[in-house]
C-alpha atoms as a PDB file:
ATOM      1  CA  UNK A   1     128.815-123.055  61.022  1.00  0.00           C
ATOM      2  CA  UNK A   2     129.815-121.875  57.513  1.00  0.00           C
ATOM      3  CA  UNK A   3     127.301-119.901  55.899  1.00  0.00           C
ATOM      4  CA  UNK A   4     125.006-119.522  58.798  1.00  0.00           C
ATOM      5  CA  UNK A   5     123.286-116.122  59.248  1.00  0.00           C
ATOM      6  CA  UNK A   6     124.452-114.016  62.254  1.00  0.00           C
ATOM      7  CA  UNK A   7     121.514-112.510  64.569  1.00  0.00           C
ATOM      8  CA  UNK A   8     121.500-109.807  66.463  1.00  0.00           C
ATOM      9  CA  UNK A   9     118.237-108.008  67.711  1.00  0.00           C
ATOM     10  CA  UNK A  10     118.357-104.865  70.982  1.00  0.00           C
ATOM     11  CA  UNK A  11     115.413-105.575  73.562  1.00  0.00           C
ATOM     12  CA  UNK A  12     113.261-103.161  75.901  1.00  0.00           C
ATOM     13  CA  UNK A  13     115.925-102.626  77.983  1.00  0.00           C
ATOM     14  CA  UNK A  14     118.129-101.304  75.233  1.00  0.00           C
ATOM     15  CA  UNK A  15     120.681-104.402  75.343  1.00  0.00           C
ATOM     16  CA  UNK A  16     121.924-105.339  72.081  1.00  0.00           C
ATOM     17  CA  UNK A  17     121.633-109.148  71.884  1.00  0.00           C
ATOM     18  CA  UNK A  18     123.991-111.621  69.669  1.00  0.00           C
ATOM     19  CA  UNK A  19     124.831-114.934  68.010  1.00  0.00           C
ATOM     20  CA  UNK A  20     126.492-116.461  64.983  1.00  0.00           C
ATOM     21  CA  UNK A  21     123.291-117.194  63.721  1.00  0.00           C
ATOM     22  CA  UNK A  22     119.602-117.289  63.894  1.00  0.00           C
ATOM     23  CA  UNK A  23     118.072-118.557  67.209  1.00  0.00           C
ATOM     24  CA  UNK A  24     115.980-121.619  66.697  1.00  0.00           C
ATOM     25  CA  UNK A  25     115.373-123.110  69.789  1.00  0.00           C
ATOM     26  CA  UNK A  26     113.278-121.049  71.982  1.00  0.00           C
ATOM     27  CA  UNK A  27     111.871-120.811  75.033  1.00  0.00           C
ATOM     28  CA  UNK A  28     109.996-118.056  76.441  1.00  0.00           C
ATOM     29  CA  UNK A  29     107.688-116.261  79.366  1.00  0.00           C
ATOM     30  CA  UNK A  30     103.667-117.717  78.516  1.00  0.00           C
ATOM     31  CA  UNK A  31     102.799-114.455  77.521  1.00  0.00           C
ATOM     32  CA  UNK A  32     105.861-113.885  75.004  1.00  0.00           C
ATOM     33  CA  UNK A  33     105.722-117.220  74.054  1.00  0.00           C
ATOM     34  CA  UNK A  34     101.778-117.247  73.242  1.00  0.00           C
ATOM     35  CA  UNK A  35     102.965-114.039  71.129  1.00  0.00           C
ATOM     36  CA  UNK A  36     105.522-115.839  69.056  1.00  0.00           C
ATOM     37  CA  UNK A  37     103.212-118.770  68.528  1.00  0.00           C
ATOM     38  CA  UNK A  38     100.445-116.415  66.807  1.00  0.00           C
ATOM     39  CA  UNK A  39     103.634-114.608  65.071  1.00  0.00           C
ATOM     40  CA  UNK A  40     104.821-117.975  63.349  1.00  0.00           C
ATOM     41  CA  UNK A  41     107.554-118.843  66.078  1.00  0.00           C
ATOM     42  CA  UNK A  42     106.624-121.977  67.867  1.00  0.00           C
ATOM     43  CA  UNK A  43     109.081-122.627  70.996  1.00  0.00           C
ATOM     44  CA  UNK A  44     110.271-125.597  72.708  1.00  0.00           C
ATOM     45  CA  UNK A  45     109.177-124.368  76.101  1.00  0.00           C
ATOM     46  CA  UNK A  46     107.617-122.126  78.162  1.00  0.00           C
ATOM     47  CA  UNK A  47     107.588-121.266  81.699  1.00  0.00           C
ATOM     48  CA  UNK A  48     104.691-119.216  84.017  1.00  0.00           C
ATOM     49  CA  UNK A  49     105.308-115.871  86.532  1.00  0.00           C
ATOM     50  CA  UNK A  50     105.027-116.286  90.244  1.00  0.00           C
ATOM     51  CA  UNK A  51     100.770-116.061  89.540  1.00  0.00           C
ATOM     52  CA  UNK A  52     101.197-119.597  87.847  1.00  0.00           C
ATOM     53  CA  UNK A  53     101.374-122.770  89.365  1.00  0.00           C
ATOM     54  CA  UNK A  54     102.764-126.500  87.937  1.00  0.00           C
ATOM     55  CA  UNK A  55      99.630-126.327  85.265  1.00  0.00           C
ATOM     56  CA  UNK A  56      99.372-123.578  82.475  1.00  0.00           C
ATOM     57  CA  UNK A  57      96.672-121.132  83.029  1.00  0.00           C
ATOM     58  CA  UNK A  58      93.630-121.755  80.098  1.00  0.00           C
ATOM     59  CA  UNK A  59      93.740-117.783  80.039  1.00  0.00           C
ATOM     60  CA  UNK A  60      97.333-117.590  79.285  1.00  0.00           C
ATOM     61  CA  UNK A  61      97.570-120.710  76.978  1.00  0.00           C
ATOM     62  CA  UNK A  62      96.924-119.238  73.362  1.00  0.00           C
ATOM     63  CA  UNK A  63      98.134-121.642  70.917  1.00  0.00           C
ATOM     64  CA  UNK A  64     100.748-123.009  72.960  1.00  0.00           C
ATOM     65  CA  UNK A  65      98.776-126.497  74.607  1.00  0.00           C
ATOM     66  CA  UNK A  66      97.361-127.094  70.653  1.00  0.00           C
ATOM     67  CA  UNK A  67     100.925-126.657  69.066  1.00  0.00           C
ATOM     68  CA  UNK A  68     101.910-128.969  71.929  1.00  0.00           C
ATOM     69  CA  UNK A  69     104.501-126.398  73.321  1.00  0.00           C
ATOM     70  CA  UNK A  70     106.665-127.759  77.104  1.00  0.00           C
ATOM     71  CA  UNK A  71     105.188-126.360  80.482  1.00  0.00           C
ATOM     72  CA  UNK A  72     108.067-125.640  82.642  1.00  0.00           C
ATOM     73  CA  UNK A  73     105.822-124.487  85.950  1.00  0.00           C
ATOM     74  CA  UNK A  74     106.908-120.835  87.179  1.00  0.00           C
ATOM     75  CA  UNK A  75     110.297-118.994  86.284  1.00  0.00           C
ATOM     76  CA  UNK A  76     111.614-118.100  89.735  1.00  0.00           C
ATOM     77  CA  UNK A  77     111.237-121.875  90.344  1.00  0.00           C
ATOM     78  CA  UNK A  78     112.466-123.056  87.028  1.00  0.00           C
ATOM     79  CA  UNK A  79     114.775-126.827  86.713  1.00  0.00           C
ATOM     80  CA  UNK A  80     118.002-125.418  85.641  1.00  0.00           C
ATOM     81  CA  UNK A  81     118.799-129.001  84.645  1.00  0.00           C
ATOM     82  CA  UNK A  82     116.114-129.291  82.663  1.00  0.00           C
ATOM     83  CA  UNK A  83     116.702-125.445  80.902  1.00  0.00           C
ATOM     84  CA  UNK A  84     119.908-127.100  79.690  1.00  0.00           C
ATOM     85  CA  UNK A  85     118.378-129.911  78.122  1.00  0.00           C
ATOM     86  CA  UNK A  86     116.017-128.643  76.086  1.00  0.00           C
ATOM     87  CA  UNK A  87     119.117-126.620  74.417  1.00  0.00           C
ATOM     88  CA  UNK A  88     117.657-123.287  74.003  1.00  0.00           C
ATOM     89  CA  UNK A  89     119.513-120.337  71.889  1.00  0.00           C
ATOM     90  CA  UNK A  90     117.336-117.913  73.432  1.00  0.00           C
ATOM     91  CA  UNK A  91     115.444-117.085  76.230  1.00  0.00           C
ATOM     92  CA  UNK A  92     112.356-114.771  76.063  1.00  0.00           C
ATOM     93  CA  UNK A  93     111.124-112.739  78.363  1.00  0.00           C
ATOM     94  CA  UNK A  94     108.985-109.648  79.093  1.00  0.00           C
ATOM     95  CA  UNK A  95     109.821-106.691  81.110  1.00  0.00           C
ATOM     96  CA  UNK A  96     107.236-103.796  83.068  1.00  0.00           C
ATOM     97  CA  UNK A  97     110.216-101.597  84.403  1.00  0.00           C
ATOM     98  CA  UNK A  98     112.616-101.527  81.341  1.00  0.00           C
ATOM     99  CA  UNK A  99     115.473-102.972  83.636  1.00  0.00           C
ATOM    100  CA  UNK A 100     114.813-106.911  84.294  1.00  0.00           C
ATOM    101  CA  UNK A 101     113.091-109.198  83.129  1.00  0.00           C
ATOM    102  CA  UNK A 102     109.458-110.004  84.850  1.00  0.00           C
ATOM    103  CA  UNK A 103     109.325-113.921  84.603  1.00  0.00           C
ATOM    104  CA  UNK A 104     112.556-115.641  85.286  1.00  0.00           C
ATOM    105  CA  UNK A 105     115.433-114.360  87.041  1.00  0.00           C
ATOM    106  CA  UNK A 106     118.844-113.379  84.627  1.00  0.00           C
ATOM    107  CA  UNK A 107     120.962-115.332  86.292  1.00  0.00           C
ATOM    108  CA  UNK A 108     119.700-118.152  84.947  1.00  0.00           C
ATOM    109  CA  UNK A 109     120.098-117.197  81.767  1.00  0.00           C
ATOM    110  CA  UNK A 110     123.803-116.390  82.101  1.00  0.00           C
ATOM    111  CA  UNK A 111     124.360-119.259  83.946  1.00  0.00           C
ATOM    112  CA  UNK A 112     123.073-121.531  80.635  1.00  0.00           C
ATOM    113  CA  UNK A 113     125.066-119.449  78.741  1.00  0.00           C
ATOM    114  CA  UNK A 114     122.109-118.216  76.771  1.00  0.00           C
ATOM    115  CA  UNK A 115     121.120-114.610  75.298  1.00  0.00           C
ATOM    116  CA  UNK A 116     118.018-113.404  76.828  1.00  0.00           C
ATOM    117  CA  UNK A 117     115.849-110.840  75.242  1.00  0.00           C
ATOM    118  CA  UNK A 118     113.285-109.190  77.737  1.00  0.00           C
ATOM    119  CA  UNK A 119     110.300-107.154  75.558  1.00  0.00           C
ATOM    120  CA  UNK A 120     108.605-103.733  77.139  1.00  0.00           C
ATOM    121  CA  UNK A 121     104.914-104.325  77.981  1.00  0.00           C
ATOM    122  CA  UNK A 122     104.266-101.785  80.078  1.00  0.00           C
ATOM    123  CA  UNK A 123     102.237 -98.405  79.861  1.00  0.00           C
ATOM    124  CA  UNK A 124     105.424 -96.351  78.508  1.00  0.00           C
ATOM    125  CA  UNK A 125     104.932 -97.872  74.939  1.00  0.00           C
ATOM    126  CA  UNK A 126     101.584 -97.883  73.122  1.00  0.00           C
ATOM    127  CA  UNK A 127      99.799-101.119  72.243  1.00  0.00           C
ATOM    128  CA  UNK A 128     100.599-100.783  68.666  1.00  0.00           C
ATOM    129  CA  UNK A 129     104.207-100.305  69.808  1.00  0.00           C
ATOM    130  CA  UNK A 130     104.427-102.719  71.803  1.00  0.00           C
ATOM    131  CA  UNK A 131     102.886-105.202  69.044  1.00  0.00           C
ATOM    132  CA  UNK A 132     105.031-103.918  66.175  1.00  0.00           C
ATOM    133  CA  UNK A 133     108.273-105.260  69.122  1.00  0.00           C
ATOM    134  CA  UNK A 134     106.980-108.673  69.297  1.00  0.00           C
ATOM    135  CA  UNK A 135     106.668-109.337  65.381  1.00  0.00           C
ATOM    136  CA  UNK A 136     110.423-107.706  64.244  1.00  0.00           C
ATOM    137  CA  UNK A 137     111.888-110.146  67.160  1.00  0.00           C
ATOM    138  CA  UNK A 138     109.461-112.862  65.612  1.00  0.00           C
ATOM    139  CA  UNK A 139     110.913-111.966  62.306  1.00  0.00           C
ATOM    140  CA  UNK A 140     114.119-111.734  63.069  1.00  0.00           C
ATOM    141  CA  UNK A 141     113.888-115.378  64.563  1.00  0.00           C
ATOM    142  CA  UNK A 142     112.795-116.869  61.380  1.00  0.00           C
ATOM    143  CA  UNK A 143     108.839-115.473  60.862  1.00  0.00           C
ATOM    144  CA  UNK A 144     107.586-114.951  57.632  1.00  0.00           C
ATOM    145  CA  UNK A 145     106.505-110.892  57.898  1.00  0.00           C
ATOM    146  CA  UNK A 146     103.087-111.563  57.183  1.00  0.00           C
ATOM    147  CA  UNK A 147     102.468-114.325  59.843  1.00  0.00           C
ATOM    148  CA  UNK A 148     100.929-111.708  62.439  1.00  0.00           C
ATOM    149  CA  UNK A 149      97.313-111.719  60.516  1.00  0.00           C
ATOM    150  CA  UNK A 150      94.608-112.252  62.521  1.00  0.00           C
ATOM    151  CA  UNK A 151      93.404-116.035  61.289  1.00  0.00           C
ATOM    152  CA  UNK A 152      91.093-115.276  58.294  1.00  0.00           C
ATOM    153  CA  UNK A 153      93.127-111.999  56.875  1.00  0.00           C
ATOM    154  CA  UNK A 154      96.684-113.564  56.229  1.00  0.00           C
ATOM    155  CA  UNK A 155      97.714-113.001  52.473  1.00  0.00           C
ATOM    156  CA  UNK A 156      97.962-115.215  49.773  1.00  0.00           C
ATOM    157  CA  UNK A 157     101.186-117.737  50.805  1.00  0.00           C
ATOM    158  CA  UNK A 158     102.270-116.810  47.277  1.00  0.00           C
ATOM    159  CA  UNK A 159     102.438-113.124  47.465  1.00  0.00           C
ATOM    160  CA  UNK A 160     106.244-111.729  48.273  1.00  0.00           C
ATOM    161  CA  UNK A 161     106.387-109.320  51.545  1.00  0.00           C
ATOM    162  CA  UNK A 162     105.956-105.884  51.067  1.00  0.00           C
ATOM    163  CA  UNK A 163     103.296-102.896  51.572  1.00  0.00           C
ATOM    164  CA  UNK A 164     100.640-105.602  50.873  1.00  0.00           C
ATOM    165  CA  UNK A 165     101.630-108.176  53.148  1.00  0.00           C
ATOM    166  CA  UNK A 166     102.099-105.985  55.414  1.00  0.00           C
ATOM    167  CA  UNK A 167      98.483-104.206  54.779  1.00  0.00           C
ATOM    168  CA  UNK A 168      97.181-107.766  55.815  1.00  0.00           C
ATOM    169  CA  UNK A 169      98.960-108.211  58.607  1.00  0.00           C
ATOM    170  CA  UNK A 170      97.158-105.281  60.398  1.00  0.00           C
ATOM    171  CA  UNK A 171      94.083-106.533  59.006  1.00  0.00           C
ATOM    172  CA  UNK A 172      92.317-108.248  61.602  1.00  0.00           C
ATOM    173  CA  UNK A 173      93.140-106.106  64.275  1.00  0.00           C
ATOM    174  CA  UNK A 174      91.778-103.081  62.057  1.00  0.00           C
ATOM    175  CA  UNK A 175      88.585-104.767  61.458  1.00  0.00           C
ATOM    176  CA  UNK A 176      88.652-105.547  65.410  1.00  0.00           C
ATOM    177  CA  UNK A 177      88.879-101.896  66.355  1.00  0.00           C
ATOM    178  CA  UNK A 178      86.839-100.211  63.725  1.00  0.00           C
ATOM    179  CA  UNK A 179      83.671-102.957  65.235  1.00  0.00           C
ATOM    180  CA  UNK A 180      84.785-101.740  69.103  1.00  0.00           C
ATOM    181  CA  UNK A 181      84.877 -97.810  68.000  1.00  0.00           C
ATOM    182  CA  UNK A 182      81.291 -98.495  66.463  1.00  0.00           C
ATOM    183  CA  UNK A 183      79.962-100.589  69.412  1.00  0.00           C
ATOM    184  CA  UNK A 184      81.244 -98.390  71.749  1.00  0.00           C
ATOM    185  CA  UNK A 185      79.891 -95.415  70.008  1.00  0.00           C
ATOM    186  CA  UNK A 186      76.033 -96.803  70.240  1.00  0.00           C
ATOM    187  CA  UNK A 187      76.171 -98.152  73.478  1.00  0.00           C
ATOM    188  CA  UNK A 188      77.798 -95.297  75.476  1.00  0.00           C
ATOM    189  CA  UNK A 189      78.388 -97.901  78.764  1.00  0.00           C
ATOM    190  CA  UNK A 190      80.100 -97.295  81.406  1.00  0.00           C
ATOM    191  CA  UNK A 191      83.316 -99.874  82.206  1.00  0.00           C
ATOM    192  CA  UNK A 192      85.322-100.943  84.747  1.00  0.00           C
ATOM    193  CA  UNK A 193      88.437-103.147  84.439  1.00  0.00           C
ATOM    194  CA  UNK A 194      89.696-105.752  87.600  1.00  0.00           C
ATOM    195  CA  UNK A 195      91.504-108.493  89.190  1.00  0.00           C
ATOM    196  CA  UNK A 196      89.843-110.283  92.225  1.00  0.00           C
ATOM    197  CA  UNK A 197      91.547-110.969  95.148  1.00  0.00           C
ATOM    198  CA  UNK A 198      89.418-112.805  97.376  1.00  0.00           C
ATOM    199  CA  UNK A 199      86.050-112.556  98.755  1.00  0.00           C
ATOM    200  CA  UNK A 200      87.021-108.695 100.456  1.00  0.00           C
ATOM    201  CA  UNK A 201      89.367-107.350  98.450  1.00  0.00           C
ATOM    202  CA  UNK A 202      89.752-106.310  94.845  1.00  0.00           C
ATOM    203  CA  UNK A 203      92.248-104.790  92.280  1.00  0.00           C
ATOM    204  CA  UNK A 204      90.422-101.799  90.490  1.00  0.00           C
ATOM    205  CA  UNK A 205      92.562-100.961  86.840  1.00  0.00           C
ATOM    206  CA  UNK A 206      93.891 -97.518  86.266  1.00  0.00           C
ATOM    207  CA  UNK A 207      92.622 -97.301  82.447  1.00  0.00           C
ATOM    208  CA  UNK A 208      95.991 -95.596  81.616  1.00  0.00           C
ATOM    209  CA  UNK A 209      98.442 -98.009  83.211  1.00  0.00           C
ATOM    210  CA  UNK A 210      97.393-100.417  81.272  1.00  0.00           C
ATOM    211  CA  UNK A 211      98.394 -99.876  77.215  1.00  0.00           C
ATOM    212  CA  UNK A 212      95.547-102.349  75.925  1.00  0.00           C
ATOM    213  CA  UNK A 213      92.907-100.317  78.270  1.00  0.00           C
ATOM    214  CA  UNK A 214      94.158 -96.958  77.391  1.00  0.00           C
ATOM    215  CA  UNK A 215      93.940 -98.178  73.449  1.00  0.00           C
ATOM    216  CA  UNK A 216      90.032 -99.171  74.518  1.00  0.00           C
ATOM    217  CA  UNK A 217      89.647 -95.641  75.670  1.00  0.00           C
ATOM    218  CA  UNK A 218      91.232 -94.136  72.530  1.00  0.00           C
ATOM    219  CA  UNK A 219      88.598 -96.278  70.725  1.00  0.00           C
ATOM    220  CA  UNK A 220      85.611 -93.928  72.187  1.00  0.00           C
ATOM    221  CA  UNK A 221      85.211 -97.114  75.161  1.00  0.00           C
ATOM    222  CA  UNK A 222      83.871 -95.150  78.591  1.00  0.00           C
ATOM    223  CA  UNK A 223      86.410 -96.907  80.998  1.00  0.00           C
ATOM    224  CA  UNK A 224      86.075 -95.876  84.746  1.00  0.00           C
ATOM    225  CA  UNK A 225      89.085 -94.467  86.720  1.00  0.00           C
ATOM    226  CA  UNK A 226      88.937 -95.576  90.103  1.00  0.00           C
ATOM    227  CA  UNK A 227      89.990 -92.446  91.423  1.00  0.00           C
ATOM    228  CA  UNK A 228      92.702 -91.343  94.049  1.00  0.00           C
ATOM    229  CA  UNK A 229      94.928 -93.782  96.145  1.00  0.00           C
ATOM    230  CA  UNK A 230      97.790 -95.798  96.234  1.00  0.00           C
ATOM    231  CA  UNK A 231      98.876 -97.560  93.497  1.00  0.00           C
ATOM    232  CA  UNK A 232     100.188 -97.510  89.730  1.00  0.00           C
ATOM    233  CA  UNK A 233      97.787 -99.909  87.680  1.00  0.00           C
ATOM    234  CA  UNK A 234      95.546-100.583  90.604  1.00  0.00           C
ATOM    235  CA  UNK A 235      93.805 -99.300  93.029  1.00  0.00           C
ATOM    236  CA  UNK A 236      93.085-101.643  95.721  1.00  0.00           C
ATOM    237  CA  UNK A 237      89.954-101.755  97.472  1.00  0.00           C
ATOM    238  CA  UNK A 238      86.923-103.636  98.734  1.00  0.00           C
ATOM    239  CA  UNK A 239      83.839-105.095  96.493  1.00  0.00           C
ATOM    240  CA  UNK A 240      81.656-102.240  97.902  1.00  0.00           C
ATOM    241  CA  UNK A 241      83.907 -99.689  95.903  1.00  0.00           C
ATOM    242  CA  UNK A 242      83.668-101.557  92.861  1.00  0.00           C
ATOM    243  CA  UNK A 243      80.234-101.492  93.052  1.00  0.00           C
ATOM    244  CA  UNK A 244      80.091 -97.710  94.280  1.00  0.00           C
ATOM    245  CA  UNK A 245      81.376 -96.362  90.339  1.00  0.00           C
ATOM    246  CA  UNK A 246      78.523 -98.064  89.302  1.00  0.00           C
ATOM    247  CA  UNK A 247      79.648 -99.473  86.164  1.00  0.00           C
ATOM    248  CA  UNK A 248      77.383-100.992  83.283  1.00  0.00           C
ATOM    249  CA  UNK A 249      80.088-103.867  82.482  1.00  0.00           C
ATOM    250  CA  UNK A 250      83.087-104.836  83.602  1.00  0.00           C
ATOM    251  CA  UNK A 251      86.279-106.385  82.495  1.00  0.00           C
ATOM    252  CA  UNK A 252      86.889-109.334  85.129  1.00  0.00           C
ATOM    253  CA  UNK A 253      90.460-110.601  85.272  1.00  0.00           C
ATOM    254  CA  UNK A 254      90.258-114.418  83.929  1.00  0.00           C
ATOM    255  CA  UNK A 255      93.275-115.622  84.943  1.00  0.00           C
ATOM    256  CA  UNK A 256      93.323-118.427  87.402  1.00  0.00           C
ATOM    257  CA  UNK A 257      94.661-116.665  90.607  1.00  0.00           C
ATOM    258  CA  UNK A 258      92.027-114.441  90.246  1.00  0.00           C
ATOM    259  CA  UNK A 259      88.363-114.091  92.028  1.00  0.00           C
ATOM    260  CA  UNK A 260      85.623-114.314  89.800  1.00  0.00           C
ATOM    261  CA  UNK A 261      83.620-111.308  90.862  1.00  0.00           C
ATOM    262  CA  UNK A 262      80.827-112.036  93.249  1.00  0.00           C
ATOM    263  CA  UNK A 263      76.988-110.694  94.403  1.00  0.00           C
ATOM    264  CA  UNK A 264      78.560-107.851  94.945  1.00  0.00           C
ATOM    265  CA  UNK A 265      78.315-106.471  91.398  1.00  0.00           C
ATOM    266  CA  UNK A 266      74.685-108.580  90.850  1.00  0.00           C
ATOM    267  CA  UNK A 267      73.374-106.794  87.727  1.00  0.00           C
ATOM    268  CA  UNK A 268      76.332-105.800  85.859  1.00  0.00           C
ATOM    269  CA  UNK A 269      77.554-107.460  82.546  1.00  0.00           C
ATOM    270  CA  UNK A 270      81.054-109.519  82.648  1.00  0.00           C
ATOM    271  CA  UNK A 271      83.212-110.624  80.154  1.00  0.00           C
ATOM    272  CA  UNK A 272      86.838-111.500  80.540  1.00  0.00           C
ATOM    273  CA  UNK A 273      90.093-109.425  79.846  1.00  0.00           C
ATOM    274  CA  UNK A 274      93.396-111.199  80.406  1.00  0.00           C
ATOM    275  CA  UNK A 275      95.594-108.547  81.963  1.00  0.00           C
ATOM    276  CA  UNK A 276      98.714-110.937  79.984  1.00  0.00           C
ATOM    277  CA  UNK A 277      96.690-110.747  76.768  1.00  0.00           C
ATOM    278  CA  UNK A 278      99.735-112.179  74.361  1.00  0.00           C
ATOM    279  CA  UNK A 279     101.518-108.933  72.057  1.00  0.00           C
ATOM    280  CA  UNK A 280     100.157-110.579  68.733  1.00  0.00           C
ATOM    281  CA  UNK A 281      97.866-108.980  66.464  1.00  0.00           C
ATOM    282  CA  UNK A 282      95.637-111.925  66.706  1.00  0.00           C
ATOM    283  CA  UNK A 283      95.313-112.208  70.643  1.00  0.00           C
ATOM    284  CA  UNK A 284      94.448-108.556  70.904  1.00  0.00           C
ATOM    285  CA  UNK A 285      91.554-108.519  67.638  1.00  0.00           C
ATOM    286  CA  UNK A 286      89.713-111.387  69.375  1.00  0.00           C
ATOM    287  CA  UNK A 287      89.886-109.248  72.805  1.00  0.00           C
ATOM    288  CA  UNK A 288      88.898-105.976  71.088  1.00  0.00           C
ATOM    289  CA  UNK A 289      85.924-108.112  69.194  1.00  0.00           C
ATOM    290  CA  UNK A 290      84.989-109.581  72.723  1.00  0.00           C
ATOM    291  CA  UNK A 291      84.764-106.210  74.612  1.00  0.00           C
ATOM    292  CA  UNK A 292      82.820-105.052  71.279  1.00  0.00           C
ATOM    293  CA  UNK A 293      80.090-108.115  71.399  1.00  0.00           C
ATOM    294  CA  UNK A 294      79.949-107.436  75.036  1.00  0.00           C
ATOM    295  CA  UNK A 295      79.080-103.366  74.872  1.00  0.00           C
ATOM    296  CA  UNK A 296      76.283-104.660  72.166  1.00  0.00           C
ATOM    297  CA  UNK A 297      74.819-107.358  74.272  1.00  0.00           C
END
């Protein structure tokens, strides 16, 4: 196409991705593709991990069901046929490992013939790395610079891009942690992040595995290590050792293969953390302002 703009953009696993010109047609992971909705990239599609099932998860939706973005049901199960046919000229895609992608299996990919970027999201990056990833691919895919902004903190539609659009970009998020640093400051509580996993068993975080927990903790919020065992970002265990660290509130996983926690922890405040939390400025200033709310109750 004469005169088209030639893209190019190298993803968390350091491969350097192509095409004679911007992608337009997207389709993505939920959790990238919640991200590139609040970043001011809407795609044609999206498709779940091997958690999901043939409905999106509320807790994973974002914007996606309102901007009336394509369910595909879970990656490793994903209609080839149907990949085709919505055209995409990019696949999206996170990865924990740096090597493949989480969601959807490469092949696929290759086999459409399409590029597929896979973003880092794991605990070897910083949150504020991790976020500053997601908006220069949403940029480079056609976002305005300044279309990260919390709702409420964008800047004026007339002003160019620059130091001050980029000063409101961060805006929200700023205002999001400076409320959690005070909150956590006054109240001093004690908190525990999970995933349930049935009426006997649950999944106890590892604060530092997680890069939105570990930016909590670097925000002055008391999170609880679970101690020594097996596991990277969890430690797995019964309700009895939840209950045993004796925490004043805790972070329940709200996703909907997860247990909502039980009688065990009668007593203790609850308020929901989305371990897929989408990499968008926005997503993450209305979790910080949640947590924050939650340590004031």
């Amino acid at each position: 196409m004469s005169g088209a703009q030639a893209w190019g953009f190298t993803d968390g696993r350091g491969t350097e991705l192509g095409a004679a010109r911007v992608p337009r047609r997207v389709v993505a992971y939920v959790r990238a593709g919640a991200a590139l909705c609040d970043l001011g990239v809407t795609p044609v599609a999206v498709y779940g991990s091997g958690h999901d099932g043939e409905v999106l998860d509320p807790a994973k939706e974002g914007g996606l069901r309102s901007a009336g973005v394509t369910y595909l049901g879970p990656g490793r199960a994903l209609d080839e046929g149907l990949l085709r046919e919505l055209r995409p000229d990019v696949i999206v895609d996170v990865t924990y490992d740096g090597k493949s992608p989480y969601a959807l299996d490469e092949a696929v990919a290759e086999r459409a013939g399409v590029p597929l970027v896979a973003l880092s999201v794991g605990n070897e990056l910083t949150l504020s790395a991790i976020l500053d990833r997601f908006g220069a691919l949403a940029v480079s895919l056609g976002a305005a610079p300044d279309a990260q902004a919390d709702p409420g903190t964008q800047a004026d539609p007339g002003t160019q891009a620059g130091p001050d659009a980029d000063a409101a970009v961060s805006a929200g998020l700023r205002a999001a942690e400076d409320a959690l640093r005070e909150a956590a400051a006054a109240s001093g509580l004690a908190v525990l992040a999970l995933s349930g996993a049935g009426p006997d068993q649950v999944h106890l975080a590892r604060p530092q595995a997680w890069p939105e927990l570990a930016r909590l903790a670097g925000l002055g919020v008391r999170l609880v290590d679970p101690g020594p065992g097996p596991g990277a970002n969890w430690l797995t265990a019964d309700w009895g050792r939840a209950a045993e660290l004796r925490p004043d509130l805790v972070l329940f996983d709200s996703r909907a293969h997860a247990t909502v926690p039980g009688e065990a922890l009668s007593g203790v405040r609850f308020t929901p953390w989305n371990p897929e939390t989408p990499p968008s400025p926005a997503a993450y200033a209305r979790f910080f302002r949640d947590v924050a709310e939650a340590l004031r109750s």
